[in-house]
Protein backbone atom coordinates (compact mmCIF):
# COMPACT_ATOMS: atom_id res chain seq x y z
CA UNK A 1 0.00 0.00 0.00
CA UNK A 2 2.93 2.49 0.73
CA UNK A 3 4.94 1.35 -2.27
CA UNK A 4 4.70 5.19 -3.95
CA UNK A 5 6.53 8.51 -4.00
CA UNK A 6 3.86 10.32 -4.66
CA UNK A 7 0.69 10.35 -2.19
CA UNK A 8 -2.38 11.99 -4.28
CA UNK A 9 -4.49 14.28 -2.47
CA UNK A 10 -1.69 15.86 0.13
CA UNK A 11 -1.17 18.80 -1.68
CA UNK A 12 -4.66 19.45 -1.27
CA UNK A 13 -5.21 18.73 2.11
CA UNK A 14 -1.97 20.79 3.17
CA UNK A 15 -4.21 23.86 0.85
CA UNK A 16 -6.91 23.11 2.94
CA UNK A 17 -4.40 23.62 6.04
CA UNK A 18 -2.92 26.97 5.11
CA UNK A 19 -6.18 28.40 4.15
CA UNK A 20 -7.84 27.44 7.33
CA UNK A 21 -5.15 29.54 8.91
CA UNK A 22 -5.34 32.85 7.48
CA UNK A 23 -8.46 33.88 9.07
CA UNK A 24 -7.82 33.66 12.69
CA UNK A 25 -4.59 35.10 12.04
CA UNK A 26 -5.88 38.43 9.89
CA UNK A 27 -8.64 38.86 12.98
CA UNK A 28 -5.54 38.35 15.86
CA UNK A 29 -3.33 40.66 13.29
CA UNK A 30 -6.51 43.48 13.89
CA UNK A 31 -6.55 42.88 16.87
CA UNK A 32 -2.89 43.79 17.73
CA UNK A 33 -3.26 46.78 15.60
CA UNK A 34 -6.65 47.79 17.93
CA UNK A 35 -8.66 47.67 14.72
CA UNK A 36 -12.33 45.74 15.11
CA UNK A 37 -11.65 41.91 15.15
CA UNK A 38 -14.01 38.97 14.91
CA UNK A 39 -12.99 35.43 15.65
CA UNK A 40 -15.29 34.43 13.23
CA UNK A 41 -14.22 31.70 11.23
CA UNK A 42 -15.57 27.99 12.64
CA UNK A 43 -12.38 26.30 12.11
CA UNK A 44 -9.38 27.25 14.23
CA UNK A 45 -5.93 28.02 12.60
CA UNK A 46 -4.32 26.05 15.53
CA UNK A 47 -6.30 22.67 13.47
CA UNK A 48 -4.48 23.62 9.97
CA UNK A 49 -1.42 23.26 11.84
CA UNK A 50 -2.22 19.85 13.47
CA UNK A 51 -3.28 18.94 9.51
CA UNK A 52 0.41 19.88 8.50
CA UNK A 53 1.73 17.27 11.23
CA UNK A 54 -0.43 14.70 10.80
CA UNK A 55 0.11 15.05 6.72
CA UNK A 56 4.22 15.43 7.43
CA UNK A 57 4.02 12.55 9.93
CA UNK A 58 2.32 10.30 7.82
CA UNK A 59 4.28 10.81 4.45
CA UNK A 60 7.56 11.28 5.58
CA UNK A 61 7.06 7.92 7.58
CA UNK A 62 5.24 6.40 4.52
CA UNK A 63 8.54 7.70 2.58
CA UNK A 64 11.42 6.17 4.90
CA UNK A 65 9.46 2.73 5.38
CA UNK A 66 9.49 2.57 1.43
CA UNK A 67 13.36 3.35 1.38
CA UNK A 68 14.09 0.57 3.87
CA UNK A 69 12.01 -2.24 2.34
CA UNK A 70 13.38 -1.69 -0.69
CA UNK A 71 17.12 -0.68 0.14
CA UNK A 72 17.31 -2.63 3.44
CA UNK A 73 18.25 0.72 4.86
CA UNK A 74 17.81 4.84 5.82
CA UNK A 75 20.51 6.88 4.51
CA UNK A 76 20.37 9.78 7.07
CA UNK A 77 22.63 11.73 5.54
CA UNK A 78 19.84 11.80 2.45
CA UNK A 79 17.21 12.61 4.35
CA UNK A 80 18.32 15.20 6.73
CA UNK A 81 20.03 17.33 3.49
CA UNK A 82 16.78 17.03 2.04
CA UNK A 83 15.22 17.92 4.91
CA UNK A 84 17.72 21.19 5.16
CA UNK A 85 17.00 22.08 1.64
CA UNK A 86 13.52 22.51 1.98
CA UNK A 87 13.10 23.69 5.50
CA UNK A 88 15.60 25.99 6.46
CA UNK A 89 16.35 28.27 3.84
CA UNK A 90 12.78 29.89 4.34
CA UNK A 91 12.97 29.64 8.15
CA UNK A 92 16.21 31.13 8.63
CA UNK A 93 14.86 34.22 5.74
CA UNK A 94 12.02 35.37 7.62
CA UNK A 95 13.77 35.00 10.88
CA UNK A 96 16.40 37.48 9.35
CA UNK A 97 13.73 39.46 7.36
CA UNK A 98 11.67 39.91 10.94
CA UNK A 99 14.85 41.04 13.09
CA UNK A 100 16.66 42.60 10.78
CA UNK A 101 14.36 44.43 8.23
CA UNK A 102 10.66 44.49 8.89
CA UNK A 103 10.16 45.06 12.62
CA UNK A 104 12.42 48.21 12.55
CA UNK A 105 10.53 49.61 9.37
CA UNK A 106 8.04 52.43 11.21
CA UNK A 107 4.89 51.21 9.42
CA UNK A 108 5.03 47.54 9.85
CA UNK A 109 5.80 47.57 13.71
CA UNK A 110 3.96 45.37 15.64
CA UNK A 111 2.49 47.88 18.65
CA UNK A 112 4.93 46.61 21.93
CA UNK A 113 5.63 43.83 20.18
CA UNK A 114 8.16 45.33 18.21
CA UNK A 115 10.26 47.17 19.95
CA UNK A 116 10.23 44.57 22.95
CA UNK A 117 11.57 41.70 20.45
CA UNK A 118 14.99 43.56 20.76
CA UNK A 119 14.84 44.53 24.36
CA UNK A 120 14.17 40.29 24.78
CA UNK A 121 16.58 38.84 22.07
CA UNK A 122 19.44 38.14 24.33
CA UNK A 123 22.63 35.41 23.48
CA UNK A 124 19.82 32.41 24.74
CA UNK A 125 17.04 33.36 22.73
CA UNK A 126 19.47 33.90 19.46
CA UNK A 127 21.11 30.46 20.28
CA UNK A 128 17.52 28.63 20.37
CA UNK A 129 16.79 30.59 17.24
CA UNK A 130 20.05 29.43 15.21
CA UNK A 131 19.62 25.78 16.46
CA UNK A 132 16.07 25.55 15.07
CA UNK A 133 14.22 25.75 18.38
CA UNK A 134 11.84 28.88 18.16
CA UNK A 135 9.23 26.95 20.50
CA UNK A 136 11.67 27.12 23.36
CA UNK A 137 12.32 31.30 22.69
CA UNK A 138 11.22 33.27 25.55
CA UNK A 139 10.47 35.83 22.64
CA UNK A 140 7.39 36.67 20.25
CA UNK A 141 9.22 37.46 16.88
CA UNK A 142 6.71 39.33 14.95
CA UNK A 143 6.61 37.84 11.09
CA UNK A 144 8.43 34.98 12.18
CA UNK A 145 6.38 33.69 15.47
CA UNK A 146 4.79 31.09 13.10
CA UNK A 147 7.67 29.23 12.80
CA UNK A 148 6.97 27.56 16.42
CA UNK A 149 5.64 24.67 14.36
CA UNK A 150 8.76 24.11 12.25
CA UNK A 151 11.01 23.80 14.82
CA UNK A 152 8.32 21.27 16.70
CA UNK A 153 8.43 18.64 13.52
CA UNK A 154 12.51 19.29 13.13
CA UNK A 155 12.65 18.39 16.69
CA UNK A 156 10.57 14.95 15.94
CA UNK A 157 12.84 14.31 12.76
CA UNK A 158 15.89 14.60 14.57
CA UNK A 159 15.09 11.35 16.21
CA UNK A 160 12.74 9.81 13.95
CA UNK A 161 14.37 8.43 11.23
CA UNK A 162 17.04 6.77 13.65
CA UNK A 163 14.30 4.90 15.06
CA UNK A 164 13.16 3.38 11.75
CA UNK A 165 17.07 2.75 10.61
CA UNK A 166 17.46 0.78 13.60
CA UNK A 167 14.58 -0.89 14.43
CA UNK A 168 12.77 -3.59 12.05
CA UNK A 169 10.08 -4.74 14.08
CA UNK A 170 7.20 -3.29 13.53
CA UNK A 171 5.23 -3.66 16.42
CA UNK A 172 8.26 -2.06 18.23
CA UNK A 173 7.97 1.07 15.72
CA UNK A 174 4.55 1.67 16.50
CA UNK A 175 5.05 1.27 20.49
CA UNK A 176 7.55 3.89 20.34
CA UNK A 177 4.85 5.88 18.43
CA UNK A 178 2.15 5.31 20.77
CA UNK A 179 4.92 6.28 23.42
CA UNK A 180 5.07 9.71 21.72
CA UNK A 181 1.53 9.94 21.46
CA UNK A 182 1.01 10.05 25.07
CA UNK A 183 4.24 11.74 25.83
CA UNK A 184 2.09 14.51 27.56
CA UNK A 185 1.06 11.48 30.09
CA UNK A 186 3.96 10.33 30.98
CA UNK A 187 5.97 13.67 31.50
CA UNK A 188 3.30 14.33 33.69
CA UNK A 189 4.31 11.43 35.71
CA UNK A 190 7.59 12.02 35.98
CA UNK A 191 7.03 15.57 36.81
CA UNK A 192 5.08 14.18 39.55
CA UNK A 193 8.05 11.93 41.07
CA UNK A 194 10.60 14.06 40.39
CA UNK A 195 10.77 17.93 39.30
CA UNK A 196 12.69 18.06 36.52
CA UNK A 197 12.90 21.50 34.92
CA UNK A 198 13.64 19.72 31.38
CA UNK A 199 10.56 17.76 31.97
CA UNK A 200 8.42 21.33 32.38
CA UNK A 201 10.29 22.65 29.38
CA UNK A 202 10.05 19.83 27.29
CA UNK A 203 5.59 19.08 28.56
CA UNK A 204 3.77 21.87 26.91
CA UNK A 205 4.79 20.95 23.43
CA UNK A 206 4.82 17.07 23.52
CA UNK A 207 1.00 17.10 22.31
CA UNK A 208 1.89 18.32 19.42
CA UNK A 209 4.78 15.83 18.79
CA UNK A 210 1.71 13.34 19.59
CA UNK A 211 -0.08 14.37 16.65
CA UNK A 212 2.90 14.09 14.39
CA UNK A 213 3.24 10.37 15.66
CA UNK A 214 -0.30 9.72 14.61
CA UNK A 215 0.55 10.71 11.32
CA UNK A 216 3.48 8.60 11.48
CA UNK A 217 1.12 6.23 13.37
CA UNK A 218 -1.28 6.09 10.29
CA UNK A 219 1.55 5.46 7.79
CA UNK A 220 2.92 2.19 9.61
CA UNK A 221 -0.72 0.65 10.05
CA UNK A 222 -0.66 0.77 6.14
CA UNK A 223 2.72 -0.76 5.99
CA UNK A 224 1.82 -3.59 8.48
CA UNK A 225 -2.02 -4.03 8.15
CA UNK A 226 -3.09 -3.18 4.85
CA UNK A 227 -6.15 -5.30 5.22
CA UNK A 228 -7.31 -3.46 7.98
CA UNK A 229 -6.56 -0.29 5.96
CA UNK A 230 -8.57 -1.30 3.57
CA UNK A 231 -11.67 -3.20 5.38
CA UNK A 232 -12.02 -0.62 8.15
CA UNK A 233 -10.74 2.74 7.62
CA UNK A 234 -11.65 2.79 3.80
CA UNK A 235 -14.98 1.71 4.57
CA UNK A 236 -17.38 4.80 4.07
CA UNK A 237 -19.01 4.09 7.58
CA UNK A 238 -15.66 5.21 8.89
CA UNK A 239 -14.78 8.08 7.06
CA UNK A 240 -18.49 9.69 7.04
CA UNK A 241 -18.42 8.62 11.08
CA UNK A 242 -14.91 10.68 10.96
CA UNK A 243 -16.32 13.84 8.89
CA UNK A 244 -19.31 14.07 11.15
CA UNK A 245 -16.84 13.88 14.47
CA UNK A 246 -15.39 16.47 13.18
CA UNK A 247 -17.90 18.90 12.51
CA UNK A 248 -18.62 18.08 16.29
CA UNK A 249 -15.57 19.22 17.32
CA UNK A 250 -15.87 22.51 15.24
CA UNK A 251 -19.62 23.04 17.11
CA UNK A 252 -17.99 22.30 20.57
CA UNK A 253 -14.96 24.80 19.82
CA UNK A 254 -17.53 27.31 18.31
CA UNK A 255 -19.61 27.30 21.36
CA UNK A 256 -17.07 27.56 24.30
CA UNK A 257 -14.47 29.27 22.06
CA UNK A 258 -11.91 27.42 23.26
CA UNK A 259 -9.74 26.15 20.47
CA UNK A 260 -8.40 23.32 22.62
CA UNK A 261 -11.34 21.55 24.70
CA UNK A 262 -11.24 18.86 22.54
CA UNK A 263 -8.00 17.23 22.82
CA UNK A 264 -5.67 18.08 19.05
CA UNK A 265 -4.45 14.30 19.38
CA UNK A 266 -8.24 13.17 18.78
CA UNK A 267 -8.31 16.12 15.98
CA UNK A 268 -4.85 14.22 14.72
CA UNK A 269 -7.14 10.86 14.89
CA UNK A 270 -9.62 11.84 12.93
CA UNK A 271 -7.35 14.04 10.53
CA UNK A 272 -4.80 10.72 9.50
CA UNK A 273 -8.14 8.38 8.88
CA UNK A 274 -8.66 11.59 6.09
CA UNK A 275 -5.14 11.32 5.42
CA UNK A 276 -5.36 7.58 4.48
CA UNK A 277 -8.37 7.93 2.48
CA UNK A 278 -7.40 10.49 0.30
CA UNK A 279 -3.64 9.43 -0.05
CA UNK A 280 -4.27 5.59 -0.98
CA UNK A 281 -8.47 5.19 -1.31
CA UNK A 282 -9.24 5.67 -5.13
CA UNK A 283 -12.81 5.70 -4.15
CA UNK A 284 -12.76 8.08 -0.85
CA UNK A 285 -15.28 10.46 0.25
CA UNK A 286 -12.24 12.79 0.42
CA UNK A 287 -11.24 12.96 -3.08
CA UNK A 288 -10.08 16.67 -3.29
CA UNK A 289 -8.23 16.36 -6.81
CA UNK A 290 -8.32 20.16 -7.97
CA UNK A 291 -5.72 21.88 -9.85
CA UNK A 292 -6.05 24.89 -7.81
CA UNK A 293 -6.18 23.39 -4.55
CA UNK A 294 -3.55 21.25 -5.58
CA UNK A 295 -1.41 23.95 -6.77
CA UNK A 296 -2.00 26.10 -3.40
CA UNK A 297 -0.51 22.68 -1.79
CA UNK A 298 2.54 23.05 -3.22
CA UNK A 299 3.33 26.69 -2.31
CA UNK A 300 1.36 26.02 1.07
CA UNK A 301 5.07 25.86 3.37
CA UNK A 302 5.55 29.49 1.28
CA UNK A 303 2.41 30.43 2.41
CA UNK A 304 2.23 30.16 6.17
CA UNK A 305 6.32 31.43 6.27
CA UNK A 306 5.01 34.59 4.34
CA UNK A 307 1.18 34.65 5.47
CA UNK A 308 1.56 37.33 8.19
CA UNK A 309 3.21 39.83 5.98
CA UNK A 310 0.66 39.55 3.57
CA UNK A 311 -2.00 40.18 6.33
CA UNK A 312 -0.09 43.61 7.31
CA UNK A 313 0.32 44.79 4.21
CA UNK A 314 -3.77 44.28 3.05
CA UNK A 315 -4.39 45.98 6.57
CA UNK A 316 -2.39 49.32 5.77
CA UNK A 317 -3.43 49.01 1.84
CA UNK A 318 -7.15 48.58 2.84
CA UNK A 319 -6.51 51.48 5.69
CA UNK A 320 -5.04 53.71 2.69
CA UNK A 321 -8.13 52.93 0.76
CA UNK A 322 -10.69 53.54 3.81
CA UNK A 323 -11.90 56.91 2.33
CA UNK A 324 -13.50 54.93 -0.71
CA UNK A 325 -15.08 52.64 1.34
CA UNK A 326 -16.75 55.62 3.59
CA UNK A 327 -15.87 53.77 6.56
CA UNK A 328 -17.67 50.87 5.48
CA UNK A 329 -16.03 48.14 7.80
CA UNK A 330 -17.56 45.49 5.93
CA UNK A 331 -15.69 46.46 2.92
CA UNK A 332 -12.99 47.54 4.75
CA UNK A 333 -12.65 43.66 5.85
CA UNK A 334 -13.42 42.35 2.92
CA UNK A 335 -10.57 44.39 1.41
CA UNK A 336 -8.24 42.96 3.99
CA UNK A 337 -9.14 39.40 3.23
CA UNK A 338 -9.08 39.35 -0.65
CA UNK A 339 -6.12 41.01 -0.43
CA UNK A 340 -4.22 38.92 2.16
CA UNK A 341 -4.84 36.07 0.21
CA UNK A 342 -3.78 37.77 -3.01
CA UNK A 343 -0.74 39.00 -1.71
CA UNK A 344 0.11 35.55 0.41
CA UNK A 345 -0.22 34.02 -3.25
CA UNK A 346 1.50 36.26 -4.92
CA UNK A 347 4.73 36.56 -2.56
CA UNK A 348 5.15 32.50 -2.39
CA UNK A 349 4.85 32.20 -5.90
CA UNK A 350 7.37 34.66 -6.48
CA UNK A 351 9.06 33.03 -3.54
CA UNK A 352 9.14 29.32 -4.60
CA UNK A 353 10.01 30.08 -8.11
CA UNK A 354 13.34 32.25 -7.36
CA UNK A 355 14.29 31.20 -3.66
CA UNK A 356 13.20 27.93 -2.68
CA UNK A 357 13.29 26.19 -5.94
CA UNK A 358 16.90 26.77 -6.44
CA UNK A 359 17.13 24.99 -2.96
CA UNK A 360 14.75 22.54 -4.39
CA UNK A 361 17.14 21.46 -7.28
CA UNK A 362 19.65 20.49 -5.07
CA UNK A 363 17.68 17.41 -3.19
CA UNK A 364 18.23 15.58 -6.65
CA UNK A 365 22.14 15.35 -5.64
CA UNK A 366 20.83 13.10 -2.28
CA UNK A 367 18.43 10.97 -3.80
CA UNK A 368 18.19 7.19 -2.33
């Protein structure tokens, strides 16, 4: 079942991801700037980041289990200069764009948040930031505070892929997932019989390397148990069972406006069971094949590094405009949205084709 390259679908879903988190971040963006905000939109940006894992989790897994069965091995040195190629370069560029450029430009400061990202960026925070470790910064980088999430999944692939090159059992594979899964649990306990401050450091983030083991998770059930795959969680009870679970969750969120009383590792549950189905079910409910979606997918890493600029520029743009809307704060916001998107396009198209793609190129040197 995970004998391909290519999962169809992903690039759509990962659309689906970035676009899900514009909106909460334009109203949070007005919000800072004390214009009129609305957390309107049903489905919270925090979930189109738990989508990325789960969709990272599950292909990179699906990727290095095909490598070993059919080379006997992982060549590390492969996948973490892939991994490089395609991460960093964009990581490290807005971090440098954000300290260095934008947040010292007058019109794009952040109000506080601006001018107390210098008074905070001492040798540890710099050090965390140059190691790939933004989660652990006690520092909100305007532009750049996005990138807690990549350093979350580089901090999962630093030990990942030495856990499938040495181990061959699979069972063992997917304890050591489940182990991940309910890291949160067990750093819990050992806070409990012993206070380690790496244990508190370490506990607030470990859900979300849960829900990247769930994607990873999802991938070895295919490997091991295709028939189950294919009896169970292609079976259109399951995945209609899994949409309508969902929209649950959104209606529970909606209503107590609390983006996290439903645990994100049962979001991640029901998010790799769509991951499956639209990766490796031909006839799946989730069958999102659309040129535009799909194309959205593959600028969507672009997107989310670049998002938040996009967002401040459509703000100030639509601000400059105000006079022809008379005030009108509907059009004002609808201004701010088409244009966010626009410009969020725009700059990762621009981005991918002249930056990242030279990057890109280079992966073909470290191929298996």
């Amino acid at each position: 079942m995970l004998d391909k390259t290519y999962y169809p679908g992903l690039n759509e879903l990962r659309a689906l991801a970035v676009l899900s988190i514009i909106p909460g971040h334009i109203e949070q963006v007005k919000q800072i700037f004390t214009l009129p905000f609305s957390y309107w939109f049903p489905i919270p940006g925090k979930l189109g980041v738990i989508l990325f894992f789960v969709i990272s989790g599950f292909l990179i897994t699906a990727l290095l289990l095909k490598e070993k069965s059919t080379t006997d091995d992982v060549h590390l040195k492969n996948f973490y200069a892939k991994r490089i190629l395609r991460i960093w370069p964009l990581y490290f560029f807005i971090m440098g764009l954000s300290i260095l450029l934008i947040n010292t430009v007058d019109i794009f400061q952040f109000p506080i948040y601006s001018s107390a990202l210098y008074d905070k960026l001492d040798t540890t925070n710099i050090m965390l930031m140059l190691l790939v470790m933004p989660n652990y910064m006690g520092v909100f980088i305007p532009y750049a505070a996005q990138t807690w999430s990549i350093g979350i999944e580089e901090q999962f692939y630093l030990i990942q892929p030495f856990i499938i090159k040495l181990i061959s059992q699979l069972w063992v594979l997917i304890l050591f997932m489940l182990l991940i899964i309910f890291l949160k649990e067990i750093l819990y306990t050992f806070t409990s019989i012993k206070n380690l401050e790496i244990v508190k450091i370490v506990r607030p983030w470990s859900i979300y390397f849960g829900t990247i083991a769930i994607g990873s998770l999802g991938a070895l059930v295919c490997y091991a148990y295709p028939n189950f795959v294919k009896n169970v969680i292609h079976n259109r009870v399951t995945q209609l069972i899994t949409f309508l679970t969902f929209i649950a969750f959104l209606i529970a969120i909606f209503t107590s406006h609390k983006e996290d009383i439903i645990d994100f590792r049962l979001h991640a549950l029901l998010f790799v069971i769509i991951v499956i189905n639209a990766s490796t079910n031909a006839k799946s409910l989730y069958n999102l094949n659309n040129k535009f979606l799909d194309f959205i997918g593959r600028i969507s890493y672009g997107m989310y590094i670049y998002h938040i600029i996009a967002i401040v520029m459509a703000i100030k743009l639509s601000t400059c405009l105000s006079d022809y809307f008379e005030s009108d704060i509907v059009l004002f916001n609808i201004s701010v949205y088409i244009l966010s998107i626009i410009l969020t396009i725009g700059i990762s198209i621009l981005s991918y084709r002249y930056f990242e793609k030279w990057f890109l190129d280079l992966k073909r040197n470290f191929q298996t």
